[in-house]
Protein backbone atom coordinates (compact mmCIF):
# COMPACT_ATOMS: atom_id res chain seq x y z
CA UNK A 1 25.71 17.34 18.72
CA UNK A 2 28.57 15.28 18.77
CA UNK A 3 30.72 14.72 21.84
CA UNK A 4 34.09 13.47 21.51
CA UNK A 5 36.43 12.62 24.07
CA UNK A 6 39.32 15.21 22.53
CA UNK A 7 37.20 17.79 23.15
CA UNK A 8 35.92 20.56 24.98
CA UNK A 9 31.95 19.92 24.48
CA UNK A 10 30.15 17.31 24.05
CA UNK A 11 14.05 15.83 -25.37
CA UNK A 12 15.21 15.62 -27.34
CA UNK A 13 13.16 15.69 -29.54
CA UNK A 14 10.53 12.74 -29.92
CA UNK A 15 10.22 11.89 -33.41
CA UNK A 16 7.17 11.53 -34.66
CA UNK A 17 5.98 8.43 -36.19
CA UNK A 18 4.56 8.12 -39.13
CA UNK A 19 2.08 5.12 -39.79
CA UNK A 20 1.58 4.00 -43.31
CA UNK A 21 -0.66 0.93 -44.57
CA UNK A 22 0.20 -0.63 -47.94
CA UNK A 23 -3.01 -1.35 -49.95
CA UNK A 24 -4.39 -4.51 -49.44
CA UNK A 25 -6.79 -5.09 -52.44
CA UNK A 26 -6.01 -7.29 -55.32
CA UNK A 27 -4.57 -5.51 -58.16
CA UNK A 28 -5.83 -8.75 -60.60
CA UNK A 29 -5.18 -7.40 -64.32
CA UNK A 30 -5.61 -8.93 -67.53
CA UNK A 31 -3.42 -11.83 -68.70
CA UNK A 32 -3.17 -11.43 -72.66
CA UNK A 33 -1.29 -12.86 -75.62
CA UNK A 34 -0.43 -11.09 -79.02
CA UNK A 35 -3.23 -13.46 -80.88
CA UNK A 36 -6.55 -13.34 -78.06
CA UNK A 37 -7.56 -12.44 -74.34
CA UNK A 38 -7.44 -15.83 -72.53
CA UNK A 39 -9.53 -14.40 -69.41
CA UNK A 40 -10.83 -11.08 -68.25
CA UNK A 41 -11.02 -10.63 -64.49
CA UNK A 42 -13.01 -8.01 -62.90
CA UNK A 43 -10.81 -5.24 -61.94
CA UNK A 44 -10.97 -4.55 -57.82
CA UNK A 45 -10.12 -1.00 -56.20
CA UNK A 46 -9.51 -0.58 -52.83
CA UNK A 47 -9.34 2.67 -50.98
CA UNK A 48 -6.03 3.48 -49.19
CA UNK A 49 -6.40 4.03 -45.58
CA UNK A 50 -5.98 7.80 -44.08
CA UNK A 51 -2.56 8.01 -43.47
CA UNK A 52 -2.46 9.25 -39.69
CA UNK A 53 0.49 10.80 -37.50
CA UNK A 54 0.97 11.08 -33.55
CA UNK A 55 1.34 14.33 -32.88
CA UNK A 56 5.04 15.42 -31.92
CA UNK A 57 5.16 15.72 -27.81
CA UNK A 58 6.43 19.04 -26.88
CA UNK A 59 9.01 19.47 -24.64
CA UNK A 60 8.74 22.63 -22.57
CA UNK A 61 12.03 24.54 -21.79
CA UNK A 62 14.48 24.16 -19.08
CA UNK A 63 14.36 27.36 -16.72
CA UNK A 64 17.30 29.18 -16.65
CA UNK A 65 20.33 28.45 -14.71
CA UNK A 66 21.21 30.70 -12.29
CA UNK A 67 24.13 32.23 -11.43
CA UNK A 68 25.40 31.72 -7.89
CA UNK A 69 28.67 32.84 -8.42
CA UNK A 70 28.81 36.61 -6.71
CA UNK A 71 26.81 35.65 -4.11
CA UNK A 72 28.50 32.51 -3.34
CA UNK A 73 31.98 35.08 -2.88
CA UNK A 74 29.56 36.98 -0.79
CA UNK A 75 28.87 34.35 1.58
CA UNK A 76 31.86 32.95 1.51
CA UNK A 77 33.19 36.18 3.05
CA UNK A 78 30.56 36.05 6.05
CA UNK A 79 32.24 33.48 7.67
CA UNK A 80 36.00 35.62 8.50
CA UNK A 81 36.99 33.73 11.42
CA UNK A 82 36.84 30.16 9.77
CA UNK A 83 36.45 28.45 6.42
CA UNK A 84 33.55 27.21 5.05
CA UNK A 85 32.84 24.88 1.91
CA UNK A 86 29.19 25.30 -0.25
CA UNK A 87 27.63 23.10 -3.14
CA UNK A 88 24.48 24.11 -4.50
CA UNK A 89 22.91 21.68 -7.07
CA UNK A 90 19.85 22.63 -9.60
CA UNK A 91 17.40 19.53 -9.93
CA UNK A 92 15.53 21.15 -12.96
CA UNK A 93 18.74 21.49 -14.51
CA UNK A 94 21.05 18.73 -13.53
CA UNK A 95 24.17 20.33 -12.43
CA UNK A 96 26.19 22.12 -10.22
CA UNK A 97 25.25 25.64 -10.35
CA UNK A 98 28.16 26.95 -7.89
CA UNK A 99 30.46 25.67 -5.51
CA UNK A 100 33.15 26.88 -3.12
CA UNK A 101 35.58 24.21 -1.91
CA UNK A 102 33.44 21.05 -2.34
CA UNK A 103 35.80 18.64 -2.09
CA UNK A 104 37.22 19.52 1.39
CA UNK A 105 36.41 17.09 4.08
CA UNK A 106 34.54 17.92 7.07
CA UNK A 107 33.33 16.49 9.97
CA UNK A 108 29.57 15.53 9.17
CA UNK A 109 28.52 15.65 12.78
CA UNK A 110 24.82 15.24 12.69
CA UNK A 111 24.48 14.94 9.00
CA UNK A 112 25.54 11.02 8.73
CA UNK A 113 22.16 10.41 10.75
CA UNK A 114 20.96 10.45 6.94
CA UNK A 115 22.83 7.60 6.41
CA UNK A 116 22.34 5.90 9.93
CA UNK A 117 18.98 6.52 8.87
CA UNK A 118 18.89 5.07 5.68
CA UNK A 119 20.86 2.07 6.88
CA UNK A 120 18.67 1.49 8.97
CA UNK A 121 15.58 1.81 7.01
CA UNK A 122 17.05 -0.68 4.27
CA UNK A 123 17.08 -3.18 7.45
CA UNK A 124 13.61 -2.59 8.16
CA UNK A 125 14.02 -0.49 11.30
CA UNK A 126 11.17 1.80 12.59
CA UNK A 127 10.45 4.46 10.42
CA UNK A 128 9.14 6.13 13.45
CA UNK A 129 12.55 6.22 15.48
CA UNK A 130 14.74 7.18 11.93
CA UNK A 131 12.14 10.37 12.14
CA UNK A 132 12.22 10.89 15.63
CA UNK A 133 16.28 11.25 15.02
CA UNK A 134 16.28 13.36 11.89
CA UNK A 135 13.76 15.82 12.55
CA UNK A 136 14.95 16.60 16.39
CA UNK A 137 18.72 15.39 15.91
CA UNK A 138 18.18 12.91 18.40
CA UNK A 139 21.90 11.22 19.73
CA UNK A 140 20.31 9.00 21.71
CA UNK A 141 18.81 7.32 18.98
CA UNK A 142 21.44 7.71 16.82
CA UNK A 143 23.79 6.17 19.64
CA UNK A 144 21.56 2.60 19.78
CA UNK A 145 20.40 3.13 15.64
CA UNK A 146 24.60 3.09 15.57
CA UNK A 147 25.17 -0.03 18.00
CA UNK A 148 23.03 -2.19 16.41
CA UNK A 149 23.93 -1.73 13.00
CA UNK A 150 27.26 -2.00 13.13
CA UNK A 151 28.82 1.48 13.66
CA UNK A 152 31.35 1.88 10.86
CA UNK A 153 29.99 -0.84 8.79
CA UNK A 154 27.17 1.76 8.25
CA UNK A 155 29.72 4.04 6.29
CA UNK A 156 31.16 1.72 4.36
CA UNK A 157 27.94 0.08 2.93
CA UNK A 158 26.23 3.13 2.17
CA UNK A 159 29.12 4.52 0.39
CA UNK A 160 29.36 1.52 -1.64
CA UNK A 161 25.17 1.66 -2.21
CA UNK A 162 25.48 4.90 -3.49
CA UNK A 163 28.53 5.22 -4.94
CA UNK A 164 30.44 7.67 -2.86
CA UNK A 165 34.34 8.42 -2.49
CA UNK A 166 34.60 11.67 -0.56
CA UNK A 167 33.63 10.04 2.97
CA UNK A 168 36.12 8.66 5.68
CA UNK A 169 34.07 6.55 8.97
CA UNK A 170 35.37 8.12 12.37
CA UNK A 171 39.30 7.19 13.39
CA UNK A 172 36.99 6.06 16.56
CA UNK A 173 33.90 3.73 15.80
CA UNK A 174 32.46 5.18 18.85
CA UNK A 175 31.85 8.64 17.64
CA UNK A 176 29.57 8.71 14.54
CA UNK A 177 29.78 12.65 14.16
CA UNK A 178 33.33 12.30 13.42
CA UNK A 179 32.66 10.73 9.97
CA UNK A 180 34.29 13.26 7.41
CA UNK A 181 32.52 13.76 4.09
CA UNK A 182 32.58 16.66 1.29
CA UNK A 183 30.08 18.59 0.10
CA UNK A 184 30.17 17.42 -3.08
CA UNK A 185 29.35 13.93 -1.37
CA UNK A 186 26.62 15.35 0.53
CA UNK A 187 25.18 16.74 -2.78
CA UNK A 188 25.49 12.79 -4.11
CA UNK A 189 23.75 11.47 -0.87
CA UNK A 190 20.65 13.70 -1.41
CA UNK A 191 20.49 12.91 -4.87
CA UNK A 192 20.01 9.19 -3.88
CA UNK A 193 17.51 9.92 -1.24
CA UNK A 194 15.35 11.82 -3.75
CA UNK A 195 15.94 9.72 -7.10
CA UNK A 196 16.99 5.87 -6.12
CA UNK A 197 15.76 5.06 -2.55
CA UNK A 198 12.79 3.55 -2.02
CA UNK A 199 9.85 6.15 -2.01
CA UNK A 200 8.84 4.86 1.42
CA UNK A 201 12.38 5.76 2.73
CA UNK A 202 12.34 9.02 0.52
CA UNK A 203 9.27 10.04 2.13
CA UNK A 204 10.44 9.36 5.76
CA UNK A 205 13.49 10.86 5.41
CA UNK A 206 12.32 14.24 3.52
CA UNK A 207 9.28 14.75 5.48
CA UNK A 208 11.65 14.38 8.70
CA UNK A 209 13.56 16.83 7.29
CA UNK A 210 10.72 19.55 6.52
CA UNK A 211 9.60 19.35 10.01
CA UNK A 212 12.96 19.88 11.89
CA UNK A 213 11.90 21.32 15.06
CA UNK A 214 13.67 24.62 16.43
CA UNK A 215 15.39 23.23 19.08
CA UNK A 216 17.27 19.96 18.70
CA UNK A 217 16.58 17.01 21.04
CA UNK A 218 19.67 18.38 23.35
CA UNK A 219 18.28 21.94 23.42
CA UNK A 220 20.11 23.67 20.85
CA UNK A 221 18.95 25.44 18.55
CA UNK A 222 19.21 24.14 14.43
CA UNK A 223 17.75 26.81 12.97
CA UNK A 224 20.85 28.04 12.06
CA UNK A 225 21.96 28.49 8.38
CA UNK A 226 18.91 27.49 5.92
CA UNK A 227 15.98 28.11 8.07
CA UNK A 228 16.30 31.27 9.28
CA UNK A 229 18.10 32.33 6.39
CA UNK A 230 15.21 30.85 3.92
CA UNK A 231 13.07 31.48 6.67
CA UNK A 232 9.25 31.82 4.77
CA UNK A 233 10.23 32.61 1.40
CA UNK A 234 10.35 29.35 -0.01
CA UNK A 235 10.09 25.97 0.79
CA UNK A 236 12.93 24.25 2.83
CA UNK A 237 13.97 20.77 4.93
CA UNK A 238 16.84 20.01 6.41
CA UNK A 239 19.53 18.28 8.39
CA UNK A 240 21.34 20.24 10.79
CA UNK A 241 24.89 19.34 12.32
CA UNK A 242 27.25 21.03 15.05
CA UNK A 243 29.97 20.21 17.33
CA UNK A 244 32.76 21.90 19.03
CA UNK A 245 35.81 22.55 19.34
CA UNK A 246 38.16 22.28 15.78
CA UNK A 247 39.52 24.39 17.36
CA UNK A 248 36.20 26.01 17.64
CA UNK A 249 32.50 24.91 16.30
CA UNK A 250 31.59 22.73 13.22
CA UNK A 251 28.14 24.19 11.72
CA UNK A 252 26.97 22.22 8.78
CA UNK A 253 23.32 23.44 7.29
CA UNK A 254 22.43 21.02 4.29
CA UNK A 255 18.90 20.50 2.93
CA UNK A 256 16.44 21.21 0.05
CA UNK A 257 15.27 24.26 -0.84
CA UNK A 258 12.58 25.41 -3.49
CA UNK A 259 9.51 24.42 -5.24
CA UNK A 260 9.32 20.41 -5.86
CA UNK A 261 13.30 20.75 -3.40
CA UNK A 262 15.06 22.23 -7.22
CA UNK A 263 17.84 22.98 -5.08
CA UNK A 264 20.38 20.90 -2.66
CA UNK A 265 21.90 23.71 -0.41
CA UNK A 266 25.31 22.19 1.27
CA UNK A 267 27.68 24.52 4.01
CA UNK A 268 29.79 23.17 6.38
CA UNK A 269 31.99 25.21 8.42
CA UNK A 270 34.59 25.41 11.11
CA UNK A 271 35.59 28.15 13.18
CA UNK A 272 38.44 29.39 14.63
CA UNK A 273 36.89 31.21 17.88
CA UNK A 274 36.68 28.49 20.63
CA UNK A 275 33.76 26.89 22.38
CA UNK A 276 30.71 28.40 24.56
CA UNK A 277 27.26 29.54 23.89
CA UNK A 278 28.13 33.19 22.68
CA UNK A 279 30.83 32.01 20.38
CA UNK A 280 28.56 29.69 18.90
CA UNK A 281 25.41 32.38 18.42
CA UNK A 282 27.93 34.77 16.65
CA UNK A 283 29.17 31.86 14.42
CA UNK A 284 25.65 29.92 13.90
CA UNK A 285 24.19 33.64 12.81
CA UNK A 286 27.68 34.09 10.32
CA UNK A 287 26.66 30.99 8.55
CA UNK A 288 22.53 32.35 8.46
CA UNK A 289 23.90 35.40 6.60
CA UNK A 290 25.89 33.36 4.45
CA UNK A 291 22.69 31.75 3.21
CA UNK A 292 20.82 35.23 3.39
CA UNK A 293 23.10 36.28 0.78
CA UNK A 294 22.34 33.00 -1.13
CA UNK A 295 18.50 33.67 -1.15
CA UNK A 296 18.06 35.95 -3.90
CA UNK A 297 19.47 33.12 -6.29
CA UNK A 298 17.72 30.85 -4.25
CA UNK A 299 14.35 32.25 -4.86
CA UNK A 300 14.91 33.50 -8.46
CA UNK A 301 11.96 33.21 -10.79
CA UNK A 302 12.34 30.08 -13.17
């Protein structure tokens, strides 16, 4: 959880090649003139090779691409007392396959401890502590993980490593949560931790992720949003983030869910009811149903 001093709480197809020998034997014929044969040469054969071809590797056919689009109005209307922004991104099929407001900034609150930990990772930091911070949302060793790497110099260097534009470092270096990034920029920062980081930090990071614990290192609980809203119908890690008050609490679920993680799942959201424990149960289970009502899709055969 973040604490800020402003607030209340802390194929194609392959063609297919085609091999074809010349013959190689002497084709010696007879020289003649009109008046006598000058010289007879034995006449040669030789057999043509088998002409041979690679069979044509078959390509076998994208699933389907769902459509999120009623039940991403669905969710969207869970969350009444706030807005909320969703990007949901199809591995097996490369693109977007429904968005609401993905290019609003939020706060990332917990979420940049992907990048903290991937900074930190690319410095050779323990793989052990990155984990220990991911999979319990551990501030404390986000805090030192922060210090030591340079606080906002984290932001900018990741952005620039994987190419990112929607994401703004905190006004105040001290307070990491307050990093604001998109959803569509969220979408682009798991897309590098699954395709271009290095599979050691891949594997720390996602396997961090799948074994979130219930209750965050401060006692809260992260199931919010994706896990119980997934909850044992398909696969699913994640990274949690929450903070309060704008004017009331931030709730971000992002993660991969599905066989071999086909999906990215990003929602962030802010609400408009103030601070305490209560609010935030009524708000964290708004944002589970909004997923609920994404699971159908979610789980759709391929």
């Amino acid at each position: 959880m973040t604490v800020r001093l402003r607030k209340i709480l802390t194929g194609g197809t392959a063609a297919a090649l085609l091999f074809t020998m010349a013959g190689c034997g002497l084709m010696a014929g007879s020289a003649t003139t009109p008046s006598r044969v000058a010289h007879t040469a034995p006449a040669t054969t030789s057999a043509l090779p088998t002409t041979t071809t690679t069979p044509v590797p078959t390509t076998p056919p994208l699933p389907p691409v769902v459509d999120f689009s009623a039940a991403i109005q669905q969710a969207v209307a869970e969350v009444s007392d706030g807005k909320i922004s969703i990007a949901i991104y199809d591995r097996v099929n490369n693109k977007i396959v429904g968005s609401y407001n993905p290019d609003q900034a939020w706060y990332t609150e917990s979420v940049v401890k992907l990048l903290i930990g991937l900074d930190s990772l690319d410095n050779g930091g323990s793989a052990a502590k990155v984990s220990e911070m991911i999979s319990r949302s551990d501030d404390t060793t986000a805090d030192a993980l922060w210090g030591s790497l340079g606080g906002a110099k984290i932001i900018t260097t990741m952005a620039a490593k994987i190419g990112l534009q929607d994401i703004t470092p905190p006004h105040d270096p001290r307070f990491w949560g307050d990093t604001r990034v998109t959803a569509d920029a969220l979408v682009l920062i798991y897309q590098y931790i699954l395709n271009t980081a290095p599979a050691a930090e891949r594997d720390t990071i996602v396997t961090a992720m799948h074994n979130a614990t219930n209750l965050g290192a401060d006692g809260t609980d992260q199931y919010f949003g994706i896990p119980y809203g997934v909850g044992g119908a398909t696969y699913w890690a994640v990274k949690q983030g929450w903070g309060c008050c704008e004017p009331g609490w931030v709730l971000n679920t992002t993660g991969l869910v599905g066989p071999d993680d086909r999906y990215i799942v990003v929602a962030l959201t802010s609400h408009n009811t103030g601070g305490g424990s209560a609010v935030r149960k009524k708000d964290s289970d708004e944002l589970t149903q909004a997923i609920k009502d994404l699971l159908p899709d979610l789980t759709a055969a391929p």
